[in-house]
N, C-alpha and C. Protein backbone atom coordinates (compact mmCIF):
# COMPACT_ATOMS: atom_id res chain seq x y z
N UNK A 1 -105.65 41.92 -16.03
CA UNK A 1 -104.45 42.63 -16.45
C UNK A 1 -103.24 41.72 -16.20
N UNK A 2 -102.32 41.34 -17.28
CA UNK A 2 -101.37 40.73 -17.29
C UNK A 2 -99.85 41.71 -16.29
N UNK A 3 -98.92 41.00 -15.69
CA UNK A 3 -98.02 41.53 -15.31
C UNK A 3 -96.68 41.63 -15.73
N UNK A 4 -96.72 43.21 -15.88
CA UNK A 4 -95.37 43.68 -16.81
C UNK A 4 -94.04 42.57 -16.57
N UNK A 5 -93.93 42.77 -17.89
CA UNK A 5 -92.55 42.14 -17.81
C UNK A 5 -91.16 43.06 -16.95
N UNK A 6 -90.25 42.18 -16.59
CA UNK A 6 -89.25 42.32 -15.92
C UNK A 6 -87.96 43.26 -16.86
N UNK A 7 -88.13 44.35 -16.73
CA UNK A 7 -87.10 45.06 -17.41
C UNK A 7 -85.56 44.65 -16.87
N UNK A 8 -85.25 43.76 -15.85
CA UNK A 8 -84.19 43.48 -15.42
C UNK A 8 -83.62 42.27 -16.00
N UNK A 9 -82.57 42.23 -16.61
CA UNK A 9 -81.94 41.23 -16.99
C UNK A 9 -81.94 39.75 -15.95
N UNK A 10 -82.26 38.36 -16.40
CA UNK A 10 -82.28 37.72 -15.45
C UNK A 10 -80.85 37.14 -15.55
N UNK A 11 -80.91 36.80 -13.96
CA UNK A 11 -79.06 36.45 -13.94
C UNK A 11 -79.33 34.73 -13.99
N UNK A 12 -77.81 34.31 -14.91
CA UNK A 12 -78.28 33.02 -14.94
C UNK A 12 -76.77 32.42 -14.22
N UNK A 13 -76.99 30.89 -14.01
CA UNK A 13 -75.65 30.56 -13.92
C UNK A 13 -74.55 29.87 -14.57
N UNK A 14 -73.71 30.06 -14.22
CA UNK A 14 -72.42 29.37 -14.80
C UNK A 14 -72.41 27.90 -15.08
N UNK A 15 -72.26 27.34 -15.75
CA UNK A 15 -72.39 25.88 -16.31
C UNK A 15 -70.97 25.66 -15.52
N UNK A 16 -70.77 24.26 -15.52
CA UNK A 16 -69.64 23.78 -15.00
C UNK A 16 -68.11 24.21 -15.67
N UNK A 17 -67.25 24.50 -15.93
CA UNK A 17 -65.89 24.41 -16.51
C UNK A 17 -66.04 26.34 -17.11
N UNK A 18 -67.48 26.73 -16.84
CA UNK A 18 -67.74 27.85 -17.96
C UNK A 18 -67.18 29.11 -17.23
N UNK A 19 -66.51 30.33 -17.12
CA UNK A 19 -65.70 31.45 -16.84
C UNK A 19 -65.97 32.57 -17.57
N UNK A 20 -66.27 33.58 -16.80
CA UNK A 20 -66.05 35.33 -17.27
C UNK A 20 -65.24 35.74 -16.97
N UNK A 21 -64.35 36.32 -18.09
CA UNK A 21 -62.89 37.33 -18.10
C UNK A 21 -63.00 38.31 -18.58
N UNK A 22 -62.46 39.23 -17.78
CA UNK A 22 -62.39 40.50 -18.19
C UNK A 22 -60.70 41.13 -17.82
N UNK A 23 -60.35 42.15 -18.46
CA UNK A 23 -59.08 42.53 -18.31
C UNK A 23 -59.19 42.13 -16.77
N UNK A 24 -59.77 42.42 -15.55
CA UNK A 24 -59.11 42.57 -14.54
C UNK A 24 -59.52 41.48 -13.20
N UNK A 25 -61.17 40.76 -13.82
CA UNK A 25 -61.64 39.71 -13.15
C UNK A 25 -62.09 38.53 -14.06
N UNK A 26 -61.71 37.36 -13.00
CA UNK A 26 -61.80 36.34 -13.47
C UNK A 26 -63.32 35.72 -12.63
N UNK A 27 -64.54 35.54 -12.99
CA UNK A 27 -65.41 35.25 -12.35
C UNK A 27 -65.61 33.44 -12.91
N UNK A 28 -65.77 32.42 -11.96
CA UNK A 28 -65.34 31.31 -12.32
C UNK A 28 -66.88 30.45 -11.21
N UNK A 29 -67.11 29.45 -11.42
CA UNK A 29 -67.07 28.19 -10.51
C UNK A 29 -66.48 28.09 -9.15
N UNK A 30 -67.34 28.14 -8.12
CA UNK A 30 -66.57 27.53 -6.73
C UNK A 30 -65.64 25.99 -7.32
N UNK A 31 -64.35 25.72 -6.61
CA UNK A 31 -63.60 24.70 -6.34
C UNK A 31 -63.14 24.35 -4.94
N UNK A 32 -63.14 22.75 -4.62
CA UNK A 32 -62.84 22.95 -3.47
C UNK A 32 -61.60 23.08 -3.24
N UNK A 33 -60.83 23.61 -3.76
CA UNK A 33 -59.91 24.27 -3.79
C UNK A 33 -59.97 25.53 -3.24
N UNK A 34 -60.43 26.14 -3.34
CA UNK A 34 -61.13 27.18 -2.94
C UNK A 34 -61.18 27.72 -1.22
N UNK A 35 -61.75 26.33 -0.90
CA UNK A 35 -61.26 26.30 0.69
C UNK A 35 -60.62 27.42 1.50
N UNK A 36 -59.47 27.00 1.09
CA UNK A 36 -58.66 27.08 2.25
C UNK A 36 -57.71 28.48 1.66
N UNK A 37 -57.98 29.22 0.23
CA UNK A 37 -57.59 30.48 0.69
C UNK A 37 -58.78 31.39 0.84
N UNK A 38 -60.37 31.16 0.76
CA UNK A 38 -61.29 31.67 1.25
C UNK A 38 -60.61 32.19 2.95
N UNK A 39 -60.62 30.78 3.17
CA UNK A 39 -60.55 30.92 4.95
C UNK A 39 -59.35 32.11 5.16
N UNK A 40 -58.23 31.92 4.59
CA UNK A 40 -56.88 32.32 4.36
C UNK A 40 -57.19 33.94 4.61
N UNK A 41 -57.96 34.43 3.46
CA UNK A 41 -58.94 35.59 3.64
C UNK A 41 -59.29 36.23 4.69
N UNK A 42 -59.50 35.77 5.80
CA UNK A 42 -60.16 36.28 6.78
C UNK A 42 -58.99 36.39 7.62
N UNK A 43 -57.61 36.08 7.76
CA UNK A 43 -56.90 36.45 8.72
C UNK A 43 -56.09 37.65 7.95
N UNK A 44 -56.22 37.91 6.74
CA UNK A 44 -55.36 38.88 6.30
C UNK A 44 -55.86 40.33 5.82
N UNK A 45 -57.32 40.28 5.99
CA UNK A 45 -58.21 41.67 6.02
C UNK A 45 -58.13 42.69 6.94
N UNK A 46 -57.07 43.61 6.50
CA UNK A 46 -57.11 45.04 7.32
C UNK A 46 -58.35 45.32 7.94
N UNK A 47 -59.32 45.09 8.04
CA UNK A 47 -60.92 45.49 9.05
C UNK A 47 -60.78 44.16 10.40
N UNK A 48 -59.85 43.23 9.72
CA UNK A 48 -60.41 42.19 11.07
C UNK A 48 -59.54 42.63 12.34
N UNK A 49 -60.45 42.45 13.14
CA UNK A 49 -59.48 43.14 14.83
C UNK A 49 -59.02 41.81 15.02
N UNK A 50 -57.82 42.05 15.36
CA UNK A 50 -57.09 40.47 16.38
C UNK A 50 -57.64 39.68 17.62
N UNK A 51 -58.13 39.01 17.24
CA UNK A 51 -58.86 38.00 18.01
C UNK A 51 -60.51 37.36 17.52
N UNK A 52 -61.05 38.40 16.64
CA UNK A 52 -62.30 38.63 15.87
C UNK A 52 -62.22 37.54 14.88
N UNK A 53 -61.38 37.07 14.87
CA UNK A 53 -60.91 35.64 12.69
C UNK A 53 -62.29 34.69 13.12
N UNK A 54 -62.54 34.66 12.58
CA UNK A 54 -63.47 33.60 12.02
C UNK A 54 -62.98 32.17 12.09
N UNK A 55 -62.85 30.88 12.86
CA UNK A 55 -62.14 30.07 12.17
C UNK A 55 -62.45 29.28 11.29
N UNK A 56 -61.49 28.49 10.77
CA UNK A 56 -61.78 27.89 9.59
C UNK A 56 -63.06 27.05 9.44
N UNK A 57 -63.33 26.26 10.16
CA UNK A 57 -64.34 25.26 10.21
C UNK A 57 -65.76 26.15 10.20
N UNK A 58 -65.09 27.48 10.86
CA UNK A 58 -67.14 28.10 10.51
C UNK A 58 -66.87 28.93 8.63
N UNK A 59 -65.55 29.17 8.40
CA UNK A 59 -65.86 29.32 7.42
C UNK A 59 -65.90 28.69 6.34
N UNK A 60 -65.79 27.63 6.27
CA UNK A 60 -66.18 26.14 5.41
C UNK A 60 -67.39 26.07 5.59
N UNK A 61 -68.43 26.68 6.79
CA UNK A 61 -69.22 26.21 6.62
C UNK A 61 -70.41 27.40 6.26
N UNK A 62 -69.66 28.32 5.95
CA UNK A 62 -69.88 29.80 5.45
C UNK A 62 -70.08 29.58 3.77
N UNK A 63 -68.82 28.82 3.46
CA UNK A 63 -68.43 28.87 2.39
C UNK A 63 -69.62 27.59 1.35
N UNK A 64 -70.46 26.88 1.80
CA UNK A 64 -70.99 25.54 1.63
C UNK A 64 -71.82 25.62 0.65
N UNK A 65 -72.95 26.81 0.99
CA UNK A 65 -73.78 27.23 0.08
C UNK A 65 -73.30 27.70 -1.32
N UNK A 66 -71.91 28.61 -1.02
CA UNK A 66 -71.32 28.49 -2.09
C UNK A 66 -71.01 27.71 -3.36
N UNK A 67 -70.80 26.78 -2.47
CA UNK A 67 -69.77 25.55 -3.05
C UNK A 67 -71.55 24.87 -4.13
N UNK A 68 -72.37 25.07 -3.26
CA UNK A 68 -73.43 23.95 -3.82
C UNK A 68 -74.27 24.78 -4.89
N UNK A 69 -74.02 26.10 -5.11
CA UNK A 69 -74.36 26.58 -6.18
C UNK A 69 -73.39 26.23 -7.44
């Protein structure tokens, strides 16, 4: 018995320079640009308690896998 096919759409990825827009999101390519308001992120999130931030260097290195997709 052969195994059913995947009724789920497979997700593919973004080619380099390539972008999804929609009225309200822009889904894009990591840049390393990117950086440093990722990190930026984490001190300005109403859930983070003061003293709890993440710093930058762990989140660069949070962010890596990202980057290498």
């Amino acid at each position: 018995m052969s195994p059913q096919p995947s009724l789920r759409p497979q997700p593919r990825r973004l080619s380099l320079g390539e972008a999804i827009r929609t009225e309200r999101l822009l889904l894009r390519g990591w840049r390393d640009s990117d950086r440093d308001p990722f990190a930026a992120m984490n001190f300005e999130h109403p859930l983070i308690e003061p003293g709890h931030e993440l710093r930058p260097h762990v989140l660069y290195r949070l962010a890596a896998p990202i980057a290498a997709n």
